[in-house]
ModelCIF file with pLDDT and N, C-alpha, C, O atoms, coordinates in Angstrom:
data_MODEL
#
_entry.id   MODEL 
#
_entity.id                         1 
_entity.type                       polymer 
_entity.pdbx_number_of_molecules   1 
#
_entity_poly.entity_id                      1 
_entity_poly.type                           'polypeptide(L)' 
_entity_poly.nstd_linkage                   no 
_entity_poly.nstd_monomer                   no 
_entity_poly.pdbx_seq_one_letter_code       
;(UNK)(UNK)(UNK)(UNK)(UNK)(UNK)(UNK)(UNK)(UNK)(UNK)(UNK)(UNK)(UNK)(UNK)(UNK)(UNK)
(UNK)(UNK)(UNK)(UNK)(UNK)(UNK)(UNK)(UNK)(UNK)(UNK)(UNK)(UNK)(UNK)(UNK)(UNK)(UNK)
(UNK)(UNK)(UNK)(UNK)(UNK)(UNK)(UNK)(UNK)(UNK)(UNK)(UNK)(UNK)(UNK)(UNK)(UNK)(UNK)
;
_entity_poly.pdbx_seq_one_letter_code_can   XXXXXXXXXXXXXXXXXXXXXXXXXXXXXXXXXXXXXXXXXXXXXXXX 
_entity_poly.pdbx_strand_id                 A 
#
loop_
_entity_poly_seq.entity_id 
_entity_poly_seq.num 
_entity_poly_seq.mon_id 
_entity_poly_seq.hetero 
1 1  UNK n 
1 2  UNK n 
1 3  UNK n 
1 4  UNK n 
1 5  UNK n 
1 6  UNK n 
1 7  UNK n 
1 8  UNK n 
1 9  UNK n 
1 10 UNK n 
1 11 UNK n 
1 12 UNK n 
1 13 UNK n 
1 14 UNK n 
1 15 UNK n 
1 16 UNK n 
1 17 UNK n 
1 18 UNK n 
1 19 UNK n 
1 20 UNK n 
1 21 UNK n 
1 22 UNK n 
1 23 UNK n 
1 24 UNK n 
1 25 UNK n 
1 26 UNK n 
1 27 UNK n 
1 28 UNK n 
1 29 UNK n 
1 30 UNK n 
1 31 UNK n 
1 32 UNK n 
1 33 UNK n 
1 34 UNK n 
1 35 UNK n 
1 36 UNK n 
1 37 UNK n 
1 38 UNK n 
1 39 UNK n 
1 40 UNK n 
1 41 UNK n 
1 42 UNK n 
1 43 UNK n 
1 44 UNK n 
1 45 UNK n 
1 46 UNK n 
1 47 UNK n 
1 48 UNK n 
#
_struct_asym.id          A 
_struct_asym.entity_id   1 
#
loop_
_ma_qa_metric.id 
_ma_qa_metric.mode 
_ma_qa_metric.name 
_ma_qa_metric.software_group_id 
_ma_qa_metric.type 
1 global pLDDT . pLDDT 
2 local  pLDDT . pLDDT 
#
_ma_qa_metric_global.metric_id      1 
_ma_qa_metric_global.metric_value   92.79 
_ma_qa_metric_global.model_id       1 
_ma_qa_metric_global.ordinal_id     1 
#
loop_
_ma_qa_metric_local.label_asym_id 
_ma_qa_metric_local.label_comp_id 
_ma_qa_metric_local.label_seq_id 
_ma_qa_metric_local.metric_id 
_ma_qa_metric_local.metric_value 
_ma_qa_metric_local.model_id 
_ma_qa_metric_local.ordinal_id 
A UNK 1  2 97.00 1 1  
A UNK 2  2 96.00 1 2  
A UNK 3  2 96.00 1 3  
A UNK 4  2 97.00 1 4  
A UNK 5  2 96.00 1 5  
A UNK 6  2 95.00 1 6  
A UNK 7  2 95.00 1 7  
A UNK 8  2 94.00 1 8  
A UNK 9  2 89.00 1 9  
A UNK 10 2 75.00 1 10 
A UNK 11 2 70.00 1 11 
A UNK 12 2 75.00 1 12 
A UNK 13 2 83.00 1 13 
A UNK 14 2 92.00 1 14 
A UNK 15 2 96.00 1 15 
A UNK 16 2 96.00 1 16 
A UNK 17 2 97.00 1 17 
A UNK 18 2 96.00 1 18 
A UNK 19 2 96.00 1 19 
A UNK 20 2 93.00 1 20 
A UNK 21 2 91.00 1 21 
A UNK 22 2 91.00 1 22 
A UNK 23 2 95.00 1 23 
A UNK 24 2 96.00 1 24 
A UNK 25 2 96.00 1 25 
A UNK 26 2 96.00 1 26 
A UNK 27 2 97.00 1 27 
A UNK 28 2 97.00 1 28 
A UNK 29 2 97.00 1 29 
A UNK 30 2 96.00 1 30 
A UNK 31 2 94.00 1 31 
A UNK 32 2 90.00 1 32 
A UNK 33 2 86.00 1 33 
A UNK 34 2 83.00 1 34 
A UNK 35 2 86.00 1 35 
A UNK 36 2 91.00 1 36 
A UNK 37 2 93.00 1 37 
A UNK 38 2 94.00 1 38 
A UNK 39 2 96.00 1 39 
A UNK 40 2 96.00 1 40 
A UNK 41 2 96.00 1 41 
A UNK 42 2 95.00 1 42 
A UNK 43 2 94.00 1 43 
A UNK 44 2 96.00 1 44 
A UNK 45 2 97.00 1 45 
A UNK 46 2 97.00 1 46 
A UNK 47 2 97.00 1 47 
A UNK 48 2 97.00 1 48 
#
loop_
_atom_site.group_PDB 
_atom_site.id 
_atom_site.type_symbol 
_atom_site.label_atom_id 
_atom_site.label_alt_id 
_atom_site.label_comp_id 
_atom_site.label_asym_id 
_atom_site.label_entity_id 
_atom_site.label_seq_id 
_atom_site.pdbx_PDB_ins_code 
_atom_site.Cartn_x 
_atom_site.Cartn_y 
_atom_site.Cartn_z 
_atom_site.occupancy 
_atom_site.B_iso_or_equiv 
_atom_site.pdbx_formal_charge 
_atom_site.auth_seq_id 
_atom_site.auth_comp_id 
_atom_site.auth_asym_id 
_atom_site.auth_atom_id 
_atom_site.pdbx_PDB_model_num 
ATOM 1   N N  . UNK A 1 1  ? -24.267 6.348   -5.520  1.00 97.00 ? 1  UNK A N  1 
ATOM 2   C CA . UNK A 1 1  ? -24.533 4.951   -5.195  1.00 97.00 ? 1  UNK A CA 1 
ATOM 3   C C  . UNK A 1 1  ? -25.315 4.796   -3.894  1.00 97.00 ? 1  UNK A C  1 
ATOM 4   O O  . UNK A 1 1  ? -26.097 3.846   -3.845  1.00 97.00 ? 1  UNK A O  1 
ATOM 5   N N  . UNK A 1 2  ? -25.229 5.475   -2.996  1.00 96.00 ? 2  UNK A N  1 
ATOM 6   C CA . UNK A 1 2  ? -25.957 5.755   -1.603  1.00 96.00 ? 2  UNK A CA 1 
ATOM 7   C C  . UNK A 1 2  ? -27.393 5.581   -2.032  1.00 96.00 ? 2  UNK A C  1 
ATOM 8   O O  . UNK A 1 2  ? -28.107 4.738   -1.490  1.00 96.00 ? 2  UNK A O  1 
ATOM 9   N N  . UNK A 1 3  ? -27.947 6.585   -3.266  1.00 96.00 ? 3  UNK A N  1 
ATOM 10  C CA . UNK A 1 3  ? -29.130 6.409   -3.490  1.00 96.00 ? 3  UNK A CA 1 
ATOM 11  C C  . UNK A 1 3  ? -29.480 5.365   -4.446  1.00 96.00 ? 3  UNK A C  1 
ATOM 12  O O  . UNK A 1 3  ? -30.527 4.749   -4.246  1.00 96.00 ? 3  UNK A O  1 
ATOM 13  N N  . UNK A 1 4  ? -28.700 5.052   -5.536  1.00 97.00 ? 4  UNK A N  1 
ATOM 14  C CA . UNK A 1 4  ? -29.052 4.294   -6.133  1.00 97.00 ? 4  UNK A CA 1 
ATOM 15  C C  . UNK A 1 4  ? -29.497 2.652   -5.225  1.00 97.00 ? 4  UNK A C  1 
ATOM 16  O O  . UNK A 1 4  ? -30.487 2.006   -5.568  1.00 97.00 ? 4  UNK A O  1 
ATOM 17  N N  . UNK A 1 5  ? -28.573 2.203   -4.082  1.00 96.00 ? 5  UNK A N  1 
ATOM 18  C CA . UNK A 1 5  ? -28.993 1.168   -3.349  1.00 96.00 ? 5  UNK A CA 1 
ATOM 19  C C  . UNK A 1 5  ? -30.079 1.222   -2.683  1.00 96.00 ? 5  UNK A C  1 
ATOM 20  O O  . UNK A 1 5  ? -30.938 0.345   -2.766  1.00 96.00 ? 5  UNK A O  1 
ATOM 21  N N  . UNK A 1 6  ? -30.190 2.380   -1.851  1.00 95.00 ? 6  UNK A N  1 
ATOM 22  C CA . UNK A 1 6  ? -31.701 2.294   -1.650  1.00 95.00 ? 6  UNK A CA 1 
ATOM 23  C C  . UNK A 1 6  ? -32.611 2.435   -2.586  1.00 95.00 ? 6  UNK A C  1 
ATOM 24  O O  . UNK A 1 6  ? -33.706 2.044   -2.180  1.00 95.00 ? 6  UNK A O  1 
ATOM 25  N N  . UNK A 1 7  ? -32.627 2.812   -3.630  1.00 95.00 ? 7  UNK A N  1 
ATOM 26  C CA . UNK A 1 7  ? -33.605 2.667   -4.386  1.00 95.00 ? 7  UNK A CA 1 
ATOM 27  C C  . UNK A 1 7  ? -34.145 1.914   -5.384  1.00 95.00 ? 7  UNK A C  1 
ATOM 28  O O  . UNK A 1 7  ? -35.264 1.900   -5.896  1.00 95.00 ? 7  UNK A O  1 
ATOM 29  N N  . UNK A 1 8  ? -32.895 1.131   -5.613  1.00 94.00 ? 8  UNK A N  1 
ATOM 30  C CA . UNK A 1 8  ? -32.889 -0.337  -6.596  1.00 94.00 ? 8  UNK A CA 1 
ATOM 31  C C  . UNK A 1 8  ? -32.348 -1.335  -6.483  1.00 94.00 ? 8  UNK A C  1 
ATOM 32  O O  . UNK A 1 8  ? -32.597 -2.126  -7.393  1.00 94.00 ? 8  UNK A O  1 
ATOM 33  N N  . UNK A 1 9  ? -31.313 -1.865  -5.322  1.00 89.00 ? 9  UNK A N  1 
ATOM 34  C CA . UNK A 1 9  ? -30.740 -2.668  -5.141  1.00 89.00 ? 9  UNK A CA 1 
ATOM 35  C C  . UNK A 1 9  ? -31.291 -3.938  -4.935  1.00 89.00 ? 9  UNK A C  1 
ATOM 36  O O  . UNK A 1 9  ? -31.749 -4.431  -3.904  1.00 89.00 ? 9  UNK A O  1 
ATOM 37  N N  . UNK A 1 10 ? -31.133 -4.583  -6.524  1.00 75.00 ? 10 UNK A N  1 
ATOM 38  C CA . UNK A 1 10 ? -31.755 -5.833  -6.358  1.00 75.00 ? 10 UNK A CA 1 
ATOM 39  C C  . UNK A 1 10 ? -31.730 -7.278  -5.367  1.00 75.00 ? 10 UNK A C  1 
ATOM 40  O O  . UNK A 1 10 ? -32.610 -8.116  -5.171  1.00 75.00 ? 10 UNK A O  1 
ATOM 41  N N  . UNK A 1 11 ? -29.908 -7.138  -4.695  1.00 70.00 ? 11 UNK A N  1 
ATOM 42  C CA . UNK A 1 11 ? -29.351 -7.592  -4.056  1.00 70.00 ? 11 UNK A CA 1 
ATOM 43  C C  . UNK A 1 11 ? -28.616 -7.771  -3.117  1.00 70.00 ? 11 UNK A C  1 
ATOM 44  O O  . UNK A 1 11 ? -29.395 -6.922  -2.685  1.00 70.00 ? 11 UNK A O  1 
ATOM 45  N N  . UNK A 1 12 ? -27.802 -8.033  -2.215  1.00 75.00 ? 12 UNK A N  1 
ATOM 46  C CA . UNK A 1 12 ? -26.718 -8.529  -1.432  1.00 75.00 ? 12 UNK A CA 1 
ATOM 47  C C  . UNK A 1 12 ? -26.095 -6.728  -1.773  1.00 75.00 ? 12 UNK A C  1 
ATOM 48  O O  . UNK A 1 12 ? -26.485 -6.594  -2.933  1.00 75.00 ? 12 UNK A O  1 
ATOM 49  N N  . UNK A 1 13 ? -25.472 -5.541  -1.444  1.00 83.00 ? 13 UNK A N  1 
ATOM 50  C CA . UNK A 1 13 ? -24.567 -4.618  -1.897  1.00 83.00 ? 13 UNK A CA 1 
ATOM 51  C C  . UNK A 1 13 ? -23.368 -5.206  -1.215  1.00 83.00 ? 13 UNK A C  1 
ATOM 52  O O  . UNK A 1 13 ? -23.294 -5.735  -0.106  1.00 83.00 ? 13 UNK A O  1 
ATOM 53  N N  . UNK A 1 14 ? -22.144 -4.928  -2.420  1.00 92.00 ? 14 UNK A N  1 
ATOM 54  C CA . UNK A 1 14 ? -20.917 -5.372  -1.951  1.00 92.00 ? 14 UNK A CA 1 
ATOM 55  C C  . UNK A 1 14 ? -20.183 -4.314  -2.693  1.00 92.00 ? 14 UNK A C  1 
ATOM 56  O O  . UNK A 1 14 ? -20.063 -4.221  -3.914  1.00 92.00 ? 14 UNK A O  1 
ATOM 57  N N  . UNK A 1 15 ? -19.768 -3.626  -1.884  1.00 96.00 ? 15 UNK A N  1 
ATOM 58  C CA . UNK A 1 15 ? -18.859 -2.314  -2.560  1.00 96.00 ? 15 UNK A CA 1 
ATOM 59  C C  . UNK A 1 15 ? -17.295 -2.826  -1.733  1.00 96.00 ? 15 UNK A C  1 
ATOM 60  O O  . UNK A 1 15 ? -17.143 -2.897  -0.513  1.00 96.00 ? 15 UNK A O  1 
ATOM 61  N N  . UNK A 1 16 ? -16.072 -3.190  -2.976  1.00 96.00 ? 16 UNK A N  1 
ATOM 62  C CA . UNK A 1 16 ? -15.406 -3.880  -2.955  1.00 96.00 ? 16 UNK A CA 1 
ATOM 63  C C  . UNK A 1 16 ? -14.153 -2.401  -2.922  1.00 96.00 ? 16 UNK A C  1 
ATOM 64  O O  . UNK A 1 16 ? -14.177 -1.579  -3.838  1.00 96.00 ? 16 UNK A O  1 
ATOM 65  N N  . UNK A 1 17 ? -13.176 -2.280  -1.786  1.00 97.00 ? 17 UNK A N  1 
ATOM 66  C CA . UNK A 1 17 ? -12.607 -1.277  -1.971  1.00 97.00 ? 17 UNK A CA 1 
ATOM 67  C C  . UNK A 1 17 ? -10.961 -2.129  -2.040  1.00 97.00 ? 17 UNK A C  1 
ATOM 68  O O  . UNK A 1 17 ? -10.897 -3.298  -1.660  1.00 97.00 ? 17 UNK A O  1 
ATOM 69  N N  . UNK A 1 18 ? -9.668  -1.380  -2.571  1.00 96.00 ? 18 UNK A N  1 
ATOM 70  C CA . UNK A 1 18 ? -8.816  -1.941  -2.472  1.00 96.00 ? 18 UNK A CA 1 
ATOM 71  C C  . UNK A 1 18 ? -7.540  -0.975  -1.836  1.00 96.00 ? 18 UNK A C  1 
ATOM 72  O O  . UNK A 1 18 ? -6.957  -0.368  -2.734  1.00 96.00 ? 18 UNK A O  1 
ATOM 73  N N  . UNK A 1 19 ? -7.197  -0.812  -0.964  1.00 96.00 ? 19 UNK A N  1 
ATOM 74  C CA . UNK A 1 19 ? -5.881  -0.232  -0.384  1.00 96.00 ? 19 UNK A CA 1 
ATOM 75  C C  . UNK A 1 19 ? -4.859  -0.655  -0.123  1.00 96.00 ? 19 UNK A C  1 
ATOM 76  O O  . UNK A 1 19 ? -4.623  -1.834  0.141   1.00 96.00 ? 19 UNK A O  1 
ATOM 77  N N  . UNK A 1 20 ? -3.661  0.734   -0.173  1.00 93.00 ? 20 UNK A N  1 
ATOM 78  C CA . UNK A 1 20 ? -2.261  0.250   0.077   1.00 93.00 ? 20 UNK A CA 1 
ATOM 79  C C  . UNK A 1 20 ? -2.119  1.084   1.112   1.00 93.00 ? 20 UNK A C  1 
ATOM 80  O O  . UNK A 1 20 ? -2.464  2.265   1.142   1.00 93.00 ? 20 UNK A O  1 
ATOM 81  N N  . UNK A 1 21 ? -1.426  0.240   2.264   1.00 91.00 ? 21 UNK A N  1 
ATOM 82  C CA . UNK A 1 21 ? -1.534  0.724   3.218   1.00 91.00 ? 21 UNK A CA 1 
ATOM 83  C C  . UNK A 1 21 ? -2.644  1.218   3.967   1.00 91.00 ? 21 UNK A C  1 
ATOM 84  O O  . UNK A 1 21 ? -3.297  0.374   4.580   1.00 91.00 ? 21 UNK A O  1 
ATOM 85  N N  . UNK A 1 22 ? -3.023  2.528   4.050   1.00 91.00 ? 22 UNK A N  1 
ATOM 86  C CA . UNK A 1 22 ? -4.087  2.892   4.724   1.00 91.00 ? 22 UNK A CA 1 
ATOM 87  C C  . UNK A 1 22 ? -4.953  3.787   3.807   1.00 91.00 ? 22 UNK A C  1 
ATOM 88  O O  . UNK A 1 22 ? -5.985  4.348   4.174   1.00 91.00 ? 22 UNK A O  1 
ATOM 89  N N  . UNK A 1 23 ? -4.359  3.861   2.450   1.00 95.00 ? 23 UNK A N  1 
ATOM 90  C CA . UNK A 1 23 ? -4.792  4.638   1.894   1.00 95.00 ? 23 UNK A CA 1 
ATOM 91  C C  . UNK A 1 23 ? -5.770  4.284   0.362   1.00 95.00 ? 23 UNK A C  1 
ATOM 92  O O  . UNK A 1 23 ? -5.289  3.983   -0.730  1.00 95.00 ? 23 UNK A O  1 
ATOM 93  N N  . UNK A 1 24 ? -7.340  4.441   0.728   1.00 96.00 ? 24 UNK A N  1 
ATOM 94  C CA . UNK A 1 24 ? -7.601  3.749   -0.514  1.00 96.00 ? 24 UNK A CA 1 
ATOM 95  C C  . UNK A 1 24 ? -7.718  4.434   -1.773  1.00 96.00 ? 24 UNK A C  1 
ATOM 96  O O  . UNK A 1 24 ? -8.047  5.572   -2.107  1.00 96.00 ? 24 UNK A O  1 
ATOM 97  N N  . UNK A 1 25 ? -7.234  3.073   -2.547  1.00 96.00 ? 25 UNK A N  1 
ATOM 98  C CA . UNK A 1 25 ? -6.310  3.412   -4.256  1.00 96.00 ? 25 UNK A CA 1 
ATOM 99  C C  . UNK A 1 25 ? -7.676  2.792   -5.526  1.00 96.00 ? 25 UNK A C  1 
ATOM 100 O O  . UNK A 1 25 ? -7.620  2.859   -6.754  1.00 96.00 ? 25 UNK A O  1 
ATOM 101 N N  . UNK A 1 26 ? -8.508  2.369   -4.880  1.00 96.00 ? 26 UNK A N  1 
ATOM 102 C CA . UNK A 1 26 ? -9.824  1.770   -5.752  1.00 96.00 ? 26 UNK A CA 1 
ATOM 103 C C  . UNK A 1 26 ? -11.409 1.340   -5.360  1.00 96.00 ? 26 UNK A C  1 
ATOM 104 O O  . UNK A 1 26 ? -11.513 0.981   -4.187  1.00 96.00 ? 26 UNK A O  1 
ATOM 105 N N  . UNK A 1 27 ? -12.124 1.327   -5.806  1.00 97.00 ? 27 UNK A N  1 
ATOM 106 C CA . UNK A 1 27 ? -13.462 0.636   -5.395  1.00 97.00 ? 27 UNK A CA 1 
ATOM 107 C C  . UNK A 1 27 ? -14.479 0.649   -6.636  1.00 97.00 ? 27 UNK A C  1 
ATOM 108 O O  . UNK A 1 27 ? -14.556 1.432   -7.583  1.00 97.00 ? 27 UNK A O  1 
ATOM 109 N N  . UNK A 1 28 ? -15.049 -0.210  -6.388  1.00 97.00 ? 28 UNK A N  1 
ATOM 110 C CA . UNK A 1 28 ? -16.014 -0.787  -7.793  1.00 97.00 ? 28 UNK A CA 1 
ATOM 111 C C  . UNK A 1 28 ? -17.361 -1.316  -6.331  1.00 97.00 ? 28 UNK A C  1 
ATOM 112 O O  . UNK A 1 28 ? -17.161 -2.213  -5.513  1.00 97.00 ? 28 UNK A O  1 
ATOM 113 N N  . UNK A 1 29 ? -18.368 -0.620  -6.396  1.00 97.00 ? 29 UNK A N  1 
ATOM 114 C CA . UNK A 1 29 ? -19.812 -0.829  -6.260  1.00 97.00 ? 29 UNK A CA 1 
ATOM 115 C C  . UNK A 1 29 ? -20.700 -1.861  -7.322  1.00 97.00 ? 29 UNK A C  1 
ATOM 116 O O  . UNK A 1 29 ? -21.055 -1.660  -8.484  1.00 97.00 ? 29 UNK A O  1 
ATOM 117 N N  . UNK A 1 30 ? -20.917 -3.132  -6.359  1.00 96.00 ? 30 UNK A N  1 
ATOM 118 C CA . UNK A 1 30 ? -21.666 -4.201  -7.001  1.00 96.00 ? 30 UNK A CA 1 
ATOM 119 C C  . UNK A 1 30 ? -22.940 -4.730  -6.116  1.00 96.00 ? 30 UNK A C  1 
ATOM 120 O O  . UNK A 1 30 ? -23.097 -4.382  -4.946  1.00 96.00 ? 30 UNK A O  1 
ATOM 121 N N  . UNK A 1 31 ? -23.753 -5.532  -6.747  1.00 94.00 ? 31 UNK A N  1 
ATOM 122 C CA . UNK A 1 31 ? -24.635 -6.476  -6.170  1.00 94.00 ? 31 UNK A CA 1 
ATOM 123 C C  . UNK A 1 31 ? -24.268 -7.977  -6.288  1.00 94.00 ? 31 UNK A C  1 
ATOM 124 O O  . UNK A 1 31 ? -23.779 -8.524  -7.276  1.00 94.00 ? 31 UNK A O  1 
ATOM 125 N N  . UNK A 1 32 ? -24.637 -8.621  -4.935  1.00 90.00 ? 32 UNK A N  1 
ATOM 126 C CA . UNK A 1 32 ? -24.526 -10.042 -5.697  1.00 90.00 ? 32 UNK A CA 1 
ATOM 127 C C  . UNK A 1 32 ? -26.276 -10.757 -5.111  1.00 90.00 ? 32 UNK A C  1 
ATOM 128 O O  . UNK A 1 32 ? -26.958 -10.482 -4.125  1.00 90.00 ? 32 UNK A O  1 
ATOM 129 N N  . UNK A 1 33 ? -26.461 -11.596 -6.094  1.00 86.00 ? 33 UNK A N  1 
ATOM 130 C CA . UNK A 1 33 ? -27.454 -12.668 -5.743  1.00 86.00 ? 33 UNK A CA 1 
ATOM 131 C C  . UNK A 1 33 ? -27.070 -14.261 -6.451  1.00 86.00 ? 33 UNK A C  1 
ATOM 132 O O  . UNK A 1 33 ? -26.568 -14.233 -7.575  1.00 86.00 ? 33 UNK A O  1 
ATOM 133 N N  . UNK A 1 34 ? -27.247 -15.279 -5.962  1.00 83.00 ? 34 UNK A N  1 
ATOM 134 C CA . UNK A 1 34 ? -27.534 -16.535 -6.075  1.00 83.00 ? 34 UNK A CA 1 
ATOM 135 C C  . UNK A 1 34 ? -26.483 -16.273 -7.524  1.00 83.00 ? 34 UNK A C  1 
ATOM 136 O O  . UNK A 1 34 ? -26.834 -16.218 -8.702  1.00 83.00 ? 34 UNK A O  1 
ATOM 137 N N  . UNK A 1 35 ? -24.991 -16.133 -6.887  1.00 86.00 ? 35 UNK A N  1 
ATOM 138 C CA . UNK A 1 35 ? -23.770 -16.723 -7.678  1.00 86.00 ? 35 UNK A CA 1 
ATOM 139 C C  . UNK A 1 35 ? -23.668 -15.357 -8.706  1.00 86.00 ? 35 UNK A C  1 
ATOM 140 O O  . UNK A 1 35 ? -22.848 -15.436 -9.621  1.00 86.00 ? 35 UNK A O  1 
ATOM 141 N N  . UNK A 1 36 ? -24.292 -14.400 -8.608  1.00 91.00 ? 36 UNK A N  1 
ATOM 142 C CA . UNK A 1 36 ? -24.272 -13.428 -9.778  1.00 91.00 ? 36 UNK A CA 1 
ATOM 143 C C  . UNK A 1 36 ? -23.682 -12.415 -9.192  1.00 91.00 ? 36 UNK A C  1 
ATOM 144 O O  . UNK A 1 36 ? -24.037 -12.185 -8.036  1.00 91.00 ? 36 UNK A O  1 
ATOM 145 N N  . UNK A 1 37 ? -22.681 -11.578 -9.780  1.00 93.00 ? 37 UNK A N  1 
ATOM 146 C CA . UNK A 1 37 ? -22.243 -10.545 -9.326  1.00 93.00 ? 37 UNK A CA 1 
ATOM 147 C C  . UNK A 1 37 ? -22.470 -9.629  -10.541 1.00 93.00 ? 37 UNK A C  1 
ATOM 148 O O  . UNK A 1 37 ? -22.125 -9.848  -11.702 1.00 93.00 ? 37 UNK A O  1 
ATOM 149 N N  . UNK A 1 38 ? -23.210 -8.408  -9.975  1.00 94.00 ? 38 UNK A N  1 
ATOM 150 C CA . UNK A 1 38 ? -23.234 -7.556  -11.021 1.00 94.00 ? 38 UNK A CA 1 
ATOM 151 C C  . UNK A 1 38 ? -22.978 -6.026  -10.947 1.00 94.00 ? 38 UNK A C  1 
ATOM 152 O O  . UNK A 1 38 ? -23.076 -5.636  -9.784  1.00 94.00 ? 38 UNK A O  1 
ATOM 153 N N  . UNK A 1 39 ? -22.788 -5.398  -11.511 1.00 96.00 ? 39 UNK A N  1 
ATOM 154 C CA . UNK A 1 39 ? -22.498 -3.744  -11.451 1.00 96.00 ? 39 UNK A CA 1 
ATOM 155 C C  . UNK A 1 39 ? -23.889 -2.981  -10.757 1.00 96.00 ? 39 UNK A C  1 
ATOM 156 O O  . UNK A 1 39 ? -25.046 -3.315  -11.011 1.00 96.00 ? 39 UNK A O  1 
ATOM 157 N N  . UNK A 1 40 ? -23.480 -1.877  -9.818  1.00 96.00 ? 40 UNK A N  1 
ATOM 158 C CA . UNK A 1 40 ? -24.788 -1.335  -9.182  1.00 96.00 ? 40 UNK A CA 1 
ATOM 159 C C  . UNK A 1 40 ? -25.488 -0.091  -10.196 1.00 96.00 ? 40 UNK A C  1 
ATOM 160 O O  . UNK A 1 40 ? -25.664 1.108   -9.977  1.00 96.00 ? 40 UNK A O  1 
ATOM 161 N N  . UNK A 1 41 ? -25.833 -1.053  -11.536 1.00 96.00 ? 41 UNK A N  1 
ATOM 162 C CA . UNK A 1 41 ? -26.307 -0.063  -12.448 1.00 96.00 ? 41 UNK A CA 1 
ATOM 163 C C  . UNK A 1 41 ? -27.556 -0.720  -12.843 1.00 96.00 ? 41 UNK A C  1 
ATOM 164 O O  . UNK A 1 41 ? -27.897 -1.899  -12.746 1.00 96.00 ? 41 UNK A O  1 
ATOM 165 N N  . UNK A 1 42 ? -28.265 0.489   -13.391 1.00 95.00 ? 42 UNK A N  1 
ATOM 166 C CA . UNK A 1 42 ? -29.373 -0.111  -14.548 1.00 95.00 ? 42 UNK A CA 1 
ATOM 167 C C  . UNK A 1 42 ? -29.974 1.031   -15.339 1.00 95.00 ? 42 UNK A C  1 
ATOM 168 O O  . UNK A 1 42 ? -29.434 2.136   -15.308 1.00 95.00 ? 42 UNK A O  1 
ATOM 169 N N  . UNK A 1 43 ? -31.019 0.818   -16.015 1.00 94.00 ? 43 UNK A N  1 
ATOM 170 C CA . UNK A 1 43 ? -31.354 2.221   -17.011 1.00 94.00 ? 43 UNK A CA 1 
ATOM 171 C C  . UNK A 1 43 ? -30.977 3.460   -16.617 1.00 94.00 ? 43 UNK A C  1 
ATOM 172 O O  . UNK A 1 43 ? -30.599 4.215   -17.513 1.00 94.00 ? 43 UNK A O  1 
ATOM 173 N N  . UNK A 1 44 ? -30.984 3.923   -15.330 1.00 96.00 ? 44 UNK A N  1 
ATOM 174 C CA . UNK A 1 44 ? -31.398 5.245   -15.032 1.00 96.00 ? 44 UNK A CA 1 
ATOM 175 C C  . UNK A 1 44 ? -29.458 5.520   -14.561 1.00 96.00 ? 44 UNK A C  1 
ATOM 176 O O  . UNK A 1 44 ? -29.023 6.590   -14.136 1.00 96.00 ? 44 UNK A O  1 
ATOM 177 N N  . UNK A 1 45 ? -28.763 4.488   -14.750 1.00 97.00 ? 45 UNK A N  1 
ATOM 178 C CA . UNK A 1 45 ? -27.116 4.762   -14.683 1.00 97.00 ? 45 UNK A CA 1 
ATOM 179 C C  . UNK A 1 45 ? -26.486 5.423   -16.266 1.00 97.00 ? 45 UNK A C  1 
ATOM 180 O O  . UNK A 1 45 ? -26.576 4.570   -17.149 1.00 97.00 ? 45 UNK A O  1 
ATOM 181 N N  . UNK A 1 46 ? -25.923 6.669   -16.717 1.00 97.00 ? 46 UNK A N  1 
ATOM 182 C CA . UNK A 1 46 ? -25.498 7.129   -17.707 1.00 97.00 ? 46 UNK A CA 1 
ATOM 183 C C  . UNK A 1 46 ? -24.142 5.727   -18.089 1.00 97.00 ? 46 UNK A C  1 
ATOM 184 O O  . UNK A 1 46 ? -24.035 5.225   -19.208 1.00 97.00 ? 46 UNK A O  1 
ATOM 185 N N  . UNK A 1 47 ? -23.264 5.339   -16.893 1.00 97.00 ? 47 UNK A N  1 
ATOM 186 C CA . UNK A 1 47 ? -22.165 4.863   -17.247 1.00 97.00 ? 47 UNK A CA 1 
ATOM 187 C C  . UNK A 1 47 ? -21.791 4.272   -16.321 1.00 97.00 ? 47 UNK A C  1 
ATOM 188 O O  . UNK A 1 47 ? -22.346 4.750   -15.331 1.00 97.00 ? 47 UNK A O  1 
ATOM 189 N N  . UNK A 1 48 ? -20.952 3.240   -15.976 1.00 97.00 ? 48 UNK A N  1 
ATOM 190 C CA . UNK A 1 48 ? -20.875 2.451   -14.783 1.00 97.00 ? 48 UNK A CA 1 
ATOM 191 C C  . UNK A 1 48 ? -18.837 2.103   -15.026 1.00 97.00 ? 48 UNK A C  1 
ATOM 192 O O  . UNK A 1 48 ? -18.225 1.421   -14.204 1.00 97.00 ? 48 UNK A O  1 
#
């Protein structure tokens, strides 16, 4: 994802992480623009 944002990030990057305690348990890598939130994928992503 490091490269994929610099190299296509159409938008805003918001990589959304979630922890308990101090320890993080999740994260999902997105873009947002003008109300759209979307996955930091596109053709050249196998699977998101």
């Amino acid at each position: 994802f490091r490269a994929w944002y610099d190299a296509f990030a159409p938008g805003e990057a918001q990589v959304i992480t979630l922890r308990r305690g101090s320890a993080l348990v999740g994260v999902v890598p997105l873009t947002s623009r003008r109300g759209v939130v979307r996955a930091a994928s596109n053709w050249h992503t196998p699977e998101f």
